[in-house]
Protein backbone atom coordinates (compact mmCIF):
# COMPACT_ATOMS: atom_id res chain seq x y z
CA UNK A 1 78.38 119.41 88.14
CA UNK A 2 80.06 122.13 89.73
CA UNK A 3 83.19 123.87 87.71
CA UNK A 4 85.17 123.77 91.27
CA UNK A 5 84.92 123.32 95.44
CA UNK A 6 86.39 125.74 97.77
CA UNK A 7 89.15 125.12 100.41
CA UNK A 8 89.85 127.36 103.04
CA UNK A 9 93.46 129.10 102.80
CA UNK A 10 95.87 129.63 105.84
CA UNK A 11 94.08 133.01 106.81
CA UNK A 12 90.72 132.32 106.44
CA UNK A 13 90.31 133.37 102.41
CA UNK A 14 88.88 131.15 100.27
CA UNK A 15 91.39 129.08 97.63
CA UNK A 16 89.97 127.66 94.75
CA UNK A 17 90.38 123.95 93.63
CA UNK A 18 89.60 121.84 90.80
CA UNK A 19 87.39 118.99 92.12
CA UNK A 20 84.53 116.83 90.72
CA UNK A 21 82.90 113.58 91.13
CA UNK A 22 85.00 110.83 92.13
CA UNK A 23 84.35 109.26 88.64
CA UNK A 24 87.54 112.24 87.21
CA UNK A 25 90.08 112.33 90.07
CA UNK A 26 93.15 110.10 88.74
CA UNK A 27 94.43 107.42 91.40
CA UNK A 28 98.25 107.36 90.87
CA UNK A 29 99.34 104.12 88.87
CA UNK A 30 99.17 100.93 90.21
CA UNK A 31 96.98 101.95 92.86
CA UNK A 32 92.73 100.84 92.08
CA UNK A 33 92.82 98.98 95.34
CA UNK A 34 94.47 102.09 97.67
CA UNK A 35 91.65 103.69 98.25
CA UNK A 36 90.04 102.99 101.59
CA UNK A 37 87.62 101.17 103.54
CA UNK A 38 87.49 97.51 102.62
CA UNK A 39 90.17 94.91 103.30
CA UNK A 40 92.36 95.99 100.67
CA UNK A 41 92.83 99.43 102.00
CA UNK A 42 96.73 99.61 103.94
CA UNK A 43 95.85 99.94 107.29
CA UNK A 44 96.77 102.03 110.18
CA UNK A 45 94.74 105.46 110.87
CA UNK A 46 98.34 107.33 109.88
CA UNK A 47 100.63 108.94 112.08
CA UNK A 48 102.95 105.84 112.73
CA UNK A 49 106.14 105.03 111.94
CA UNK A 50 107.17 102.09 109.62
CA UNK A 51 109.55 99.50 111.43
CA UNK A 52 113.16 100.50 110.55
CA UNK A 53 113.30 103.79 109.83
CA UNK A 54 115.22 106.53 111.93
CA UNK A 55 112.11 108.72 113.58
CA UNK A 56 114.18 111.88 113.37
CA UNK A 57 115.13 111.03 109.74
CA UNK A 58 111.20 110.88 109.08
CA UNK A 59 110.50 114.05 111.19
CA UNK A 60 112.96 115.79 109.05
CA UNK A 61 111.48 114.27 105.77
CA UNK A 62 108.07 115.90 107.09
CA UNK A 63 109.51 118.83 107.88
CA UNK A 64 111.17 118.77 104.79
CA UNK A 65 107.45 118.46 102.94
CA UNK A 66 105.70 120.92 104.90
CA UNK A 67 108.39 123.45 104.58
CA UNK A 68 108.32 122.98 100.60
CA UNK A 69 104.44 123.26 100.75
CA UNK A 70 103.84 126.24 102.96
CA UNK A 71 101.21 126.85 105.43
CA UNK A 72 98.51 127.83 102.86
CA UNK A 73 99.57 124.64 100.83
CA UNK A 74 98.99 122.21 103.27
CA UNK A 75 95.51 123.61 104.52
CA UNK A 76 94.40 124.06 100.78
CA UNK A 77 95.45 120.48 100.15
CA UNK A 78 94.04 119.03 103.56
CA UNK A 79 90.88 120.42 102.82
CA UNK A 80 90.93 119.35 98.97
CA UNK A 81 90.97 115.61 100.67
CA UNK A 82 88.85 116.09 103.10
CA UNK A 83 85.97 117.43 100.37
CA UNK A 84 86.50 115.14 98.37
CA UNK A 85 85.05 112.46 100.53
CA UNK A 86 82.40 115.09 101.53
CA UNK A 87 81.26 115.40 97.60
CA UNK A 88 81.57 111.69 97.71
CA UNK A 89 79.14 111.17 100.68
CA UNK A 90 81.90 108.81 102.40
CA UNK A 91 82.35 109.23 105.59
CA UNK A 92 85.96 110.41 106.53
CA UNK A 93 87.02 107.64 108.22
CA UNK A 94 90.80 107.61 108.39
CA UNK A 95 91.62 104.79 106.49
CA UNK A 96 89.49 106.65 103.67
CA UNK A 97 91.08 109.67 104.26
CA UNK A 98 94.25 107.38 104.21
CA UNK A 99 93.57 106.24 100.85
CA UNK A 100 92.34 109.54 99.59
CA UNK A 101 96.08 110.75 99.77
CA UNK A 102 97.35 107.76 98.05
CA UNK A 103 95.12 108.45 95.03
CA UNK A 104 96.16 111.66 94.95
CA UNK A 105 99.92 111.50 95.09
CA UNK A 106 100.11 113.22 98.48
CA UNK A 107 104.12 112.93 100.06
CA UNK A 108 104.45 109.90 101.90
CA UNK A 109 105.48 111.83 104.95
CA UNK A 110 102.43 113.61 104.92
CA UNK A 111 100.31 110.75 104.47
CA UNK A 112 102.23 109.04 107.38
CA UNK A 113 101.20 111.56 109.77
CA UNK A 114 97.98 112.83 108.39
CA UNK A 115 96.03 112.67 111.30
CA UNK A 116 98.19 114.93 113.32
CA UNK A 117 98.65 117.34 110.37
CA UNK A 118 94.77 117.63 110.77
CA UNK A 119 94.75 117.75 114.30
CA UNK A 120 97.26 120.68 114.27
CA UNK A 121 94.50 122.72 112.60
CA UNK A 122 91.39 122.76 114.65
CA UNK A 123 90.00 126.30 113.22
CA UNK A 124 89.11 124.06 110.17
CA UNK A 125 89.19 120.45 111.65
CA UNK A 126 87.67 118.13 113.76
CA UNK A 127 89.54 114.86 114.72
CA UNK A 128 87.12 112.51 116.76
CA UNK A 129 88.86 109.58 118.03
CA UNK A 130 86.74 106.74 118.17
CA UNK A 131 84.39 105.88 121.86
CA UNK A 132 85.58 103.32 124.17
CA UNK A 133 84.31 100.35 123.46
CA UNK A 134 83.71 100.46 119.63
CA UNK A 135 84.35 98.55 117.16
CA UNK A 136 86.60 100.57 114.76
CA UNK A 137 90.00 101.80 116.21
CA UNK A 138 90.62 104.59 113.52
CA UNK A 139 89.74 108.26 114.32
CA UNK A 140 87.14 110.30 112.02
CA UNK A 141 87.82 113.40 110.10
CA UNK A 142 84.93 116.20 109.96
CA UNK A 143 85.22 119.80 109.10
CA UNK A 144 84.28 122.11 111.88
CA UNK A 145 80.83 123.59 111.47
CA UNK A 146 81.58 126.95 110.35
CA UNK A 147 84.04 125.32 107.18
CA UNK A 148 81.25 122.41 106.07
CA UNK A 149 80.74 123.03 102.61
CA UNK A 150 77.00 124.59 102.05
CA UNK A 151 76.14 121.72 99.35
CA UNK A 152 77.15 118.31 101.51
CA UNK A 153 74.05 116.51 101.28
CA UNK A 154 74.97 113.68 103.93
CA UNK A 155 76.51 111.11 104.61
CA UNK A 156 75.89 107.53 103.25
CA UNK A 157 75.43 104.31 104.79
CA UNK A 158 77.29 101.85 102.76
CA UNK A 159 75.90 99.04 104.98
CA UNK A 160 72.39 99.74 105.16
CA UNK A 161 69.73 96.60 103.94
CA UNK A 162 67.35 99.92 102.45
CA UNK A 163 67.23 99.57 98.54
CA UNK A 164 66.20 103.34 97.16
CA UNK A 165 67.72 103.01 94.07
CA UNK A 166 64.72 102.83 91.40
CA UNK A 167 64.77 99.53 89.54
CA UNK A 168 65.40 101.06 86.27
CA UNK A 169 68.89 101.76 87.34
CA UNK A 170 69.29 98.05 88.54
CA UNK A 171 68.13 96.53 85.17
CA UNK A 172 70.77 99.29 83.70
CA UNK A 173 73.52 97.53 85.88
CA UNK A 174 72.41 94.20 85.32
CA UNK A 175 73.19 94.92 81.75
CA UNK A 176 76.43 96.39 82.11
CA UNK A 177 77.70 93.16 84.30
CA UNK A 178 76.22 90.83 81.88
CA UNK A 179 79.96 90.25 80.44
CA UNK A 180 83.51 89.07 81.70
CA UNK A 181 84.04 91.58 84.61
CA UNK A 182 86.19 91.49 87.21
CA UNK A 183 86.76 93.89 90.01
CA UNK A 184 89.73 94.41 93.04
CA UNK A 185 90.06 96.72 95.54
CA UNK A 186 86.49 95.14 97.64
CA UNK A 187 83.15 97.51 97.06
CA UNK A 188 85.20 100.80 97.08
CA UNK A 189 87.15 99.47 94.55
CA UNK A 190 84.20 98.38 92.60
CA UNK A 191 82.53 101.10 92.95
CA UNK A 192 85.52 103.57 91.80
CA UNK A 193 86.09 101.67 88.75
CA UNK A 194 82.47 102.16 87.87
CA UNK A 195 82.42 105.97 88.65
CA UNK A 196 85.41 105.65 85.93
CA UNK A 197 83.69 104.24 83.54
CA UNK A 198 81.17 107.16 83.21
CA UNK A 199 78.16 105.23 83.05
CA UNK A 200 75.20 107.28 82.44
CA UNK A 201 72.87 105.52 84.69
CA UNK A 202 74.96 106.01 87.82
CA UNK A 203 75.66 109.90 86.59
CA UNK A 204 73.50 110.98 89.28
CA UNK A 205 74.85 109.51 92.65
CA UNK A 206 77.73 110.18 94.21
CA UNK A 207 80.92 107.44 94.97
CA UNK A 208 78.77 106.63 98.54
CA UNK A 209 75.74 105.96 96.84
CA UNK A 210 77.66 103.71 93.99
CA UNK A 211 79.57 101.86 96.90
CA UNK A 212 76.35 100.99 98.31
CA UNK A 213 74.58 99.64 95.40
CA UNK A 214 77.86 97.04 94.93
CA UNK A 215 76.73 96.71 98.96
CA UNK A 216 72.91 95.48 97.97
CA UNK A 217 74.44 94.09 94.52
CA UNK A 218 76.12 91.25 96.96
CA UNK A 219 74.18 91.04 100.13
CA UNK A 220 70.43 91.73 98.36
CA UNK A 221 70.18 91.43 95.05
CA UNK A 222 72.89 88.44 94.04
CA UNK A 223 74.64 90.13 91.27
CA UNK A 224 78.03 89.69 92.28
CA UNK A 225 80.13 87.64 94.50
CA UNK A 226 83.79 87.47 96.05
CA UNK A 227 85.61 84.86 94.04
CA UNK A 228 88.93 84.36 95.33
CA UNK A 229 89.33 87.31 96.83
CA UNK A 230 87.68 89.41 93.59
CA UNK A 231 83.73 91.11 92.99
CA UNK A 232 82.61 88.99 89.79
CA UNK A 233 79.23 89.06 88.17
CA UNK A 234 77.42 86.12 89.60
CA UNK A 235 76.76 84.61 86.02
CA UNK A 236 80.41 84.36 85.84
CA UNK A 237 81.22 82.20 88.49
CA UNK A 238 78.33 80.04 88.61
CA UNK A 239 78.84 79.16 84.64
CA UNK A 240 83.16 78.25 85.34
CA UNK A 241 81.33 76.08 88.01
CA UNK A 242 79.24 74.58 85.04
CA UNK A 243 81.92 75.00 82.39
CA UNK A 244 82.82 71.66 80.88
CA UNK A 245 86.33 71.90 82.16
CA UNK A 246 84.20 71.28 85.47
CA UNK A 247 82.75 67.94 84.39
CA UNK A 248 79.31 68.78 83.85
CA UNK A 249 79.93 69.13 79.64
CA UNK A 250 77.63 72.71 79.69
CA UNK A 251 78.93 75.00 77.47
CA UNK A 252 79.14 78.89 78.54
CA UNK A 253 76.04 80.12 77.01
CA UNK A 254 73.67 77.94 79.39
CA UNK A 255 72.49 75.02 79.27
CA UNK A 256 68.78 75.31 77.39
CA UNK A 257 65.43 74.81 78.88
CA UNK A 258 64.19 71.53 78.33
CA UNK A 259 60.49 70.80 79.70
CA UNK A 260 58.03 72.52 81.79
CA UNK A 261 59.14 70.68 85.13
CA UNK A 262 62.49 72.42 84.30
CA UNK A 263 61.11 75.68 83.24
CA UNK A 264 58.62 76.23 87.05
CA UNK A 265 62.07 75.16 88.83
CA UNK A 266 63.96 77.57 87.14
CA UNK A 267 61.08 80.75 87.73
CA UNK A 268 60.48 79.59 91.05
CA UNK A 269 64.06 79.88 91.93
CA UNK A 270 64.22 83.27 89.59
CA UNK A 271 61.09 84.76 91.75
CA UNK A 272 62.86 83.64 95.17
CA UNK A 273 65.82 85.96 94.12
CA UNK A 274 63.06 88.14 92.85
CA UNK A 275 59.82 87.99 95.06
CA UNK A 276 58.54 91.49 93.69
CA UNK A 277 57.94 90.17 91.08
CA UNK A 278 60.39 89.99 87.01
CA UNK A 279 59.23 92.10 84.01
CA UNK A 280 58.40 89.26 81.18
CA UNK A 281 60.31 91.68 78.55
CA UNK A 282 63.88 91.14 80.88
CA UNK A 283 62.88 87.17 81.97
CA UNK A 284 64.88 85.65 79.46
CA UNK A 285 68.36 87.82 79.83
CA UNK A 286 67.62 87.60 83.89
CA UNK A 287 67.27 83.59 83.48
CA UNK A 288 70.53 83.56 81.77
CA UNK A 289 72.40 86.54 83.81
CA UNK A 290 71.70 84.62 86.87
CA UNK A 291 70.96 80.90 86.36
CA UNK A 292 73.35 80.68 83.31
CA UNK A 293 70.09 78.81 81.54
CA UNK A 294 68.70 79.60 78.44
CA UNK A 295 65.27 79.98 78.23
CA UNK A 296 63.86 79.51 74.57
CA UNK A 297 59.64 79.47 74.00
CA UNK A 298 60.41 78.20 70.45
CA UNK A 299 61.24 75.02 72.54
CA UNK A 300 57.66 75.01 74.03
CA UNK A 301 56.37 75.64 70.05
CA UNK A 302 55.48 79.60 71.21
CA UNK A 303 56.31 82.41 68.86
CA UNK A 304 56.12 84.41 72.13
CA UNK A 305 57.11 84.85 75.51
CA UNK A 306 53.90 85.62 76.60
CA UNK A 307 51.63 82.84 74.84
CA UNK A 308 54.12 80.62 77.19
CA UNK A 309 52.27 81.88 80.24
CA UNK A 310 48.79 80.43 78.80
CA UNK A 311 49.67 76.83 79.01
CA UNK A 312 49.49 75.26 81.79
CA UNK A 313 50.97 74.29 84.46
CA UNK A 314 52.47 77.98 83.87
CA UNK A 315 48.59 79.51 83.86
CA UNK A 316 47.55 78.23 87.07
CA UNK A 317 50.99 78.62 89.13
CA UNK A 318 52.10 82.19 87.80
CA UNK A 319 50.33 85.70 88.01
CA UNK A 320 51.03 87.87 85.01
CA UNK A 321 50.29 91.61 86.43
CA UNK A 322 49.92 94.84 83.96
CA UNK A 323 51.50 98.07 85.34
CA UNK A 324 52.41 101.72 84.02
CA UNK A 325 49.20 101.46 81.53
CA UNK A 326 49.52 98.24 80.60
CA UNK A 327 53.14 99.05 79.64
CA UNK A 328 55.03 96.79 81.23
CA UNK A 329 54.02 92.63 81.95
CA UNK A 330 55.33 91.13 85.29
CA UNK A 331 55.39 87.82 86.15
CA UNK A 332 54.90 86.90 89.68
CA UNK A 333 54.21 83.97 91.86
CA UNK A 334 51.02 82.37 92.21
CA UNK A 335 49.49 80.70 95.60
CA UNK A 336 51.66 77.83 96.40
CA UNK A 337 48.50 76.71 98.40
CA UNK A 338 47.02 76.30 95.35
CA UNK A 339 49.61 74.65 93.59
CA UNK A 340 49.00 71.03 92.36
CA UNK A 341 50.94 68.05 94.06
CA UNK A 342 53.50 67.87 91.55
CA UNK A 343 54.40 71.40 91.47
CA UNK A 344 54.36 71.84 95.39
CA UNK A 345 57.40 69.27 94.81
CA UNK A 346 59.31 71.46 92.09
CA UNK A 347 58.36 74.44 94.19
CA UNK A 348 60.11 72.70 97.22
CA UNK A 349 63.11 71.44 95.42
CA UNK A 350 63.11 74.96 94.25
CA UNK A 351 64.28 76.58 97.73
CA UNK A 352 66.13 73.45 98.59
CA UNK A 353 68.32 73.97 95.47
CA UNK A 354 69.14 78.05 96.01
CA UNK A 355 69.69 77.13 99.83
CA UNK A 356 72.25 75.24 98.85
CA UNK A 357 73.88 77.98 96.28
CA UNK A 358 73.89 80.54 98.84
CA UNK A 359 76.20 77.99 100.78
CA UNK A 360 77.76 77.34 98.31
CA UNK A 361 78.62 80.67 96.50
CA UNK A 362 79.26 83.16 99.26
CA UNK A 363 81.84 85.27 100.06
């Protein structure tokens, strides 16, 4: 990481300023769900005046902050923000921006009228006010071309369906959400608290790329839910739906395995989440991350996972694929073509059952 970023300074000189990943800058107390972007953010794209208070009273509390700050200190700390998100990969939406301030303890004046205070420098600043037509209402923040930092790398698109996080990283995650977790503040705020965390396996990407694996985690990969109005493991919520207080007497550890008829339904509705295919060394944990089943071979008289595979129906209705040298053991689905009678019907009940959970558990 880099030991600072440079701001610009009132005359064109360069002002340094401690900055680093999103995963060290302190949010002010209180304040996890602040940041910006998803429903929890405050609204408004800054610049407005709250109902009840005397405008020339708040002009002369502005005045009052940009006075006390100087000319240099406000540029130095405008541009801070703005890098911040650049570093980040987020684009500079206001309401980002917005909550950008917040976490760092800006003067409420000045985060009141941010977007003029940017506009008022256009050597540094561009403020693009959003097209006719489309479908945000809050202006974006850039620097001008000249000021861009040398090492942005891009912008991120938090909503895009492409996956190029390597899987190694998602088993990593997996793992770390395999526990009571609970998360405000929507994806950014998700995202954040992970960043805080210092997690080694997300010590590479930036806040962006973080808030777009939560993106995936939800949409793609069904790791994690909204559950009243909170990001929960899935795990979680589907075993309080199971717990007995629910009526269904299964305890939080999963209800076991039982026979091979229950053992295809539960892979077949494992492999729909996971069509590429599930590494035999992770089945078990995945089984119980996402199913909240336990899956036991002892119960099937195997002293290994593997030796499972070999009996049938299992054999003739799963693929069991080598990669990385024989390294690593996949399991992956079959032909259903080729499927016997009685497993067509599991396989069937199979995507009946998790269209019904995607009803049923969604945001």
């Amino acid at each position: 990481g880099r030991q600072g970023t440079q701001g610009v300074g009132a005359r064109g000189g360069r002002v340094m300023m401690d900055d680093s990943k999103g995963r060290n800058r302190q949010p002010t107390t209180g304040n996890r769900q602040g940041a910006a972007g998803d429903s929890s953010v405050g609204g408004g794209c800054g610049g407005g005046q709250r109902r009840g208070i005397d405008p020339v009273s708040a002009d002369a509390q502005t005045a009052a902050v940009l006075e006390s700050m100087g000319t240099e200190g406000l540029r130095a700390t405008l541009v801070s923000i703005l890098e911040s998100l650049y570093e980040d990969r987020i684009k500079p939406m206001a309401n980002y921006v917005k909550g950008r301030l917040k976490e760092r303890s800006t003067p409420e004046p000045m985060v009141k009228s941010f977007v003029e205070l940017y506009a008022q420098h256009p050597d540094l600043f561009i403020v693009q006010q959003p097209a006719p037509g489309s479908q945000t209402d809050e202006a974006t923040i850039f620097f001008q071309k000249a000021s861009e930092p040398s090492w942005f790398k891009g912008w991120v698109d938090i909503d895009a369906p492409d996956d190029p996080y390597p899987e190694v990283t998602w088993s990593e995650l997996a793992k770390f959400l395999d526990g009571e977790h609970t998360f405000a503040g929507g994806r950014y705020g998700m995202a954040r608290e992970l960043m805080q965390r210092n997690l080694p396996f997300l010590a590479e990407l930036s806040l962006g790329e973080v808030c777009h694996m939560v993106q995936l985690a939800i949409q793609h990969r069904r790791l994690i839910v909204y559950h009243r109005k909170m990001l929960k493991p899935i795990q979680t919520v589907l075993c309080q739906q199971l717990s007995p207080a629910n009526g269904t007497g299964v305890n939080a550890e999963g209800e076991e395995i039982k026979d091979m008829d229950d053992l295809c339904l539960v892979l077949f509705r494992m492999l729909i989440h996971h069509p590429q295919g599930i590494r035999l060394c992770r089945m078990k944990q995945m089984i119980k991350h996402e199913l909240c089943r336990k899956l036991s071979e002892m119960a099937f008289q195997c002293t290994k996972l593997i030796e499972l595979f070999n009996q049938e129906p299992l054999s003739i209705t799963f693929v069991l694929d080598t990669e990385n040298d024989g390294k690593s053991i996949y399991v992956r689905l079959g032909d259903p073509d080729k499927f016997s009678d009685h497993v067509k019907r599991i396989y069937k009940q199979a995507n009946s059952t998790e269209a019904k959970q995607a009803l049923q558990v969604g945001p």
